[in-house]
C-alpha atoms as a PDB file:
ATOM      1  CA  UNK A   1       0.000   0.000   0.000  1.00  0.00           C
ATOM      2  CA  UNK A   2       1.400   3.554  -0.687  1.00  0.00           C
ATOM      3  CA  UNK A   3       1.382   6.156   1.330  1.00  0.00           C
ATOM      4  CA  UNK A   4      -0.656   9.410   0.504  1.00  0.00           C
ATOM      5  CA  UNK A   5       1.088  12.175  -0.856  1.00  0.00           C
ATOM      6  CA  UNK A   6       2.662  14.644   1.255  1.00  0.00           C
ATOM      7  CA  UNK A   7       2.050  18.211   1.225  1.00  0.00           C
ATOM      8  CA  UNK A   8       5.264  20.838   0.634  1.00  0.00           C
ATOM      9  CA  UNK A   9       4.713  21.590   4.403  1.00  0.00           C
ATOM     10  CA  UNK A  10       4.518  18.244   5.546  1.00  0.00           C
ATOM     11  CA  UNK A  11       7.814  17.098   3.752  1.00  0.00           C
ATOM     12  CA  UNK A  12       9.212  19.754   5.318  1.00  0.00           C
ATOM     13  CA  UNK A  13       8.435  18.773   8.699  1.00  0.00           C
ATOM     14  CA  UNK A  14       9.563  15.511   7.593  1.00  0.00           C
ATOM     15  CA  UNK A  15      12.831  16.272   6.294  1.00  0.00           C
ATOM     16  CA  UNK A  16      13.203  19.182   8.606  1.00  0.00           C
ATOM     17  CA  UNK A  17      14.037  21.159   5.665  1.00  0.00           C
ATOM     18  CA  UNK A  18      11.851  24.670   4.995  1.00  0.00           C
ATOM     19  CA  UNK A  19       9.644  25.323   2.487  1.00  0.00           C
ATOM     20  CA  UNK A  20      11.722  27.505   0.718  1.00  0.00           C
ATOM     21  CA  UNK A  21      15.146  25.231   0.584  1.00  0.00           C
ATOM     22  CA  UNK A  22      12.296  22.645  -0.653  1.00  0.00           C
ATOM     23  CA  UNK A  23      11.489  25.102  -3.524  1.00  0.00           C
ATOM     24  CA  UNK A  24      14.870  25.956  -3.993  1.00  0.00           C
ATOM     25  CA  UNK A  25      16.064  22.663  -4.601  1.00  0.00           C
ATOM     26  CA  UNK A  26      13.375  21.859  -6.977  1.00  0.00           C
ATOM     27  CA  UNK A  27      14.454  25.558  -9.371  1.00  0.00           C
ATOM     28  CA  UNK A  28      18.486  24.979  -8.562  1.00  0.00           C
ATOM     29  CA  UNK A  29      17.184  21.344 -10.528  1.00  0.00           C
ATOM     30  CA  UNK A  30      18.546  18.955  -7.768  1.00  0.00           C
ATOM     31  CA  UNK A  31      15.258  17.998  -6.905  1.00  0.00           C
ATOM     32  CA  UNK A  32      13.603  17.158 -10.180  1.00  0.00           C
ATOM     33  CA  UNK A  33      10.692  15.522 -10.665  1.00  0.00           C
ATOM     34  CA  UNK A  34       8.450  16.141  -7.776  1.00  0.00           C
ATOM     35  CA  UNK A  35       4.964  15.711  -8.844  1.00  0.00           C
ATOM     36  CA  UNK A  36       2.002  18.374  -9.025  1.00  0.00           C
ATOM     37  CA  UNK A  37      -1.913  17.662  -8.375  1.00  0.00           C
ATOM     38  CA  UNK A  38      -4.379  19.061 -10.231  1.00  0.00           C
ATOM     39  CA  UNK A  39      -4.874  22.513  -8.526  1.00  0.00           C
ATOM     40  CA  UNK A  40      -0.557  22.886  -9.307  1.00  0.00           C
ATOM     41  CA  UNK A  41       0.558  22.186  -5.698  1.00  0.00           C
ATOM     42  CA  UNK A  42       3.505  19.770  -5.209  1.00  0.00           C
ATOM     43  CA  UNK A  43       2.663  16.039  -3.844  1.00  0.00           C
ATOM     44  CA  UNK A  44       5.644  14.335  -2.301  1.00  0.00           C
ATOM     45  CA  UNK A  45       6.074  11.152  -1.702  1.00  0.00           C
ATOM     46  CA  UNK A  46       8.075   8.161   0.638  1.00  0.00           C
ATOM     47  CA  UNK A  47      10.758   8.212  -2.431  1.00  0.00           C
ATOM     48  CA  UNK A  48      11.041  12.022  -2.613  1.00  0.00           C
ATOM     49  CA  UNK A  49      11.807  12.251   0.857  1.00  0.00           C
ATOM     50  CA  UNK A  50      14.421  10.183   1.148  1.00  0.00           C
ATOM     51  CA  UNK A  51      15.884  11.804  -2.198  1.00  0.00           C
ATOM     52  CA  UNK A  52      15.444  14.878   0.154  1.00  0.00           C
ATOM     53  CA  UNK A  53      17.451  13.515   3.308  1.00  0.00           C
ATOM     54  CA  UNK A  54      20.011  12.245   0.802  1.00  0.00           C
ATOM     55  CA  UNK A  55      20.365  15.503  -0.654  1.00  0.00           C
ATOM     56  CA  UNK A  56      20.353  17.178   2.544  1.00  0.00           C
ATOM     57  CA  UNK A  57      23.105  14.817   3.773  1.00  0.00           C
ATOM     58  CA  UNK A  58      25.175  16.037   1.216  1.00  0.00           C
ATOM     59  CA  UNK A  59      25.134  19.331   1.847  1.00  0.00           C
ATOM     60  CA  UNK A  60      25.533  19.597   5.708  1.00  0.00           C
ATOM     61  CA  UNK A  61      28.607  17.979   4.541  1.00  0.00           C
ATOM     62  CA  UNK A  62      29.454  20.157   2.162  1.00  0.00           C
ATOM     63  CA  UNK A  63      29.163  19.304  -1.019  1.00  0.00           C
ATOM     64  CA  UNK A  64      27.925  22.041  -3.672  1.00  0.00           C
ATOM     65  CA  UNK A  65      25.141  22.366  -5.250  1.00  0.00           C
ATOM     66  CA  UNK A  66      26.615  22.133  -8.747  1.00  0.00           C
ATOM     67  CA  UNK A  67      28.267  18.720  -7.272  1.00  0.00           C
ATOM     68  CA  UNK A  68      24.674  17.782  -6.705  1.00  0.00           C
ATOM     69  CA  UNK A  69      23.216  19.220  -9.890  1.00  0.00           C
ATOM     70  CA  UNK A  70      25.722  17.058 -11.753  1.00  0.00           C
ATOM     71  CA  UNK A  71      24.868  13.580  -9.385  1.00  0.00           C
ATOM     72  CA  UNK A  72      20.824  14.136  -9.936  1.00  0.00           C
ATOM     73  CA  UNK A  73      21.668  14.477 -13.296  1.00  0.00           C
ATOM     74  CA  UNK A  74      24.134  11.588 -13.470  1.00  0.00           C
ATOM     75  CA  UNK A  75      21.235   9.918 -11.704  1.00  0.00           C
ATOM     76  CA  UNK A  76      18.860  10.383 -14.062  1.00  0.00           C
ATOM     77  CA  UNK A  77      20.755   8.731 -16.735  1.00  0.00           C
ATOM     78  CA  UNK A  78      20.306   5.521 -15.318  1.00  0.00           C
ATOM     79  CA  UNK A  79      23.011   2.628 -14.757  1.00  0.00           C
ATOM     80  CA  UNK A  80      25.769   3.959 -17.502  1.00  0.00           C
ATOM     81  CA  UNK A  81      26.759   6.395 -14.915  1.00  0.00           C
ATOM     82  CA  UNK A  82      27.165   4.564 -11.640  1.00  0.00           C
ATOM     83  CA  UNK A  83      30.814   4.847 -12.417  1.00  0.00           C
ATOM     84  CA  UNK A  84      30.562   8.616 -12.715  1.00  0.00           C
ATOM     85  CA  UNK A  85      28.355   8.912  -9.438  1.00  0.00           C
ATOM     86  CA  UNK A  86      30.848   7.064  -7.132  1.00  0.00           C
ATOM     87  CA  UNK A  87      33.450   9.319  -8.208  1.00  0.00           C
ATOM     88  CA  UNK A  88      31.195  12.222  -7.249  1.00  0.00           C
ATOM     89  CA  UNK A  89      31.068  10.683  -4.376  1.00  0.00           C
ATOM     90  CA  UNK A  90      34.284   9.680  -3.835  1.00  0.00           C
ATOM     91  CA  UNK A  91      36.222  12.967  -4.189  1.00  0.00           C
ATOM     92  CA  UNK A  92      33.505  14.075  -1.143  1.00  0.00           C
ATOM     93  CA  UNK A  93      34.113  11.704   0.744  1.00  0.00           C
ATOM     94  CA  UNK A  94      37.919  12.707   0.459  1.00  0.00           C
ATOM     95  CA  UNK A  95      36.962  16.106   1.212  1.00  0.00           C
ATOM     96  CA  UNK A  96      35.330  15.117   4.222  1.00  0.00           C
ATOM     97  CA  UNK A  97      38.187  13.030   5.549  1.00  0.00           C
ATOM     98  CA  UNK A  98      40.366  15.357   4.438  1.00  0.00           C
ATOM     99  CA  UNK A  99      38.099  18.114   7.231  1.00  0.00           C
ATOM    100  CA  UNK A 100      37.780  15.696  10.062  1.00  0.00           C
ATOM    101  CA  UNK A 101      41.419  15.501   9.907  1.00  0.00           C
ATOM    102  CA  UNK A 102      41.540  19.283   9.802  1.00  0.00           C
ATOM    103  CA  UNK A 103      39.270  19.761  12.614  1.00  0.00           C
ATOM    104  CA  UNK A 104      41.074  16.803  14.499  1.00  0.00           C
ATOM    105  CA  UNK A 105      44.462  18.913  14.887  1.00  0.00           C
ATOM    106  CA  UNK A 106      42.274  21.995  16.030  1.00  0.00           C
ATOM    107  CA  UNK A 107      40.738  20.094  18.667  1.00  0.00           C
ATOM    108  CA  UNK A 108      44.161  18.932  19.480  1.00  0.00           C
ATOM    109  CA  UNK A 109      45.179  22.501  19.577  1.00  0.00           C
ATOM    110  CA  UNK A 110      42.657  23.680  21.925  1.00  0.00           C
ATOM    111  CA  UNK A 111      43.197  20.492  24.350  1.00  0.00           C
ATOM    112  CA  UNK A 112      46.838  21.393  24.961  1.00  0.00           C
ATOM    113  CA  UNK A 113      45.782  25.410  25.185  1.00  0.00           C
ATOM    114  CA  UNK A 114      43.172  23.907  27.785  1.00  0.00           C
ATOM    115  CA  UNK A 115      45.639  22.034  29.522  1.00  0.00           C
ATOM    116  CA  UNK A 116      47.956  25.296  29.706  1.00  0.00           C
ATOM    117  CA  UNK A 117      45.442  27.261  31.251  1.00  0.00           C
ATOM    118  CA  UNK A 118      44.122  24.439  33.630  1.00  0.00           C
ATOM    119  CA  UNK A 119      47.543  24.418  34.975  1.00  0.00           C
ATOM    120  CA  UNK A 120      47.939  27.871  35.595  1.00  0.00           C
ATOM    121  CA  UNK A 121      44.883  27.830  37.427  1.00  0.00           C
ATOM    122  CA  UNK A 122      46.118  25.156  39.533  1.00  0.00           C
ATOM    123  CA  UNK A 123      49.814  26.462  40.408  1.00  0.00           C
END
């Protein structure tokens, strides 16, 4: 059995995305092929939002939205570019590494600084 189709406002509160980033995503063409009823309002469904979490995924960690224009559109092409999506996604998930290790010598940083000042406070 299928599930109704969601209002814009519900798969917002589902995806915990706004309205607007919903709208925006569907004109910046990473979120194609949402469907319409009759009166012209957008119908979501189970599939669109988790197209929606995926794509929200990838930006909270940080991929582009041209990197994302160029997967949907990859994606749309069917199997022939599988190899071209996982190096999409490869060369993110490089980038990401490559940030966590970043943000692991920070943290490092501000543990010794920490460490300083706790024994200043203690002498």
């Amino acid at each position: 059995m299928t599930e109704p189709p969601y209002t814009i406002q519900q798969a917002a509160a589902q995806t915990g995305l706004s309205v607007h980033t919903l709208r925006y995503y569907e004109d910046a063409g990473i979120l194609p092929g949402i469907r319409r009823n009759g009166s012209g309002h957008r119908c979501y469904d189970e599939q669109d939002l988790g197209w929606i979490r995926w794509l929200k995924m990838l930006r909270n960690s940080g991929m582009s939205i041209e990197m994302i224009r160029e997967f949907v559109q990859l994606s749309q092409q069917g199997n022939d570019s599988i190899e071209a999506r996982c190096q999409i996604l490869d060369a993110h998930r490089q980038k990401i590494r490559a940030t966590i290790s970043e943000l692991e010598g920070y943290l490092h940083l501000l543990d010794q600084k920490l460490l300083f000042y706790r024994g200043l406070e203690d002498g």
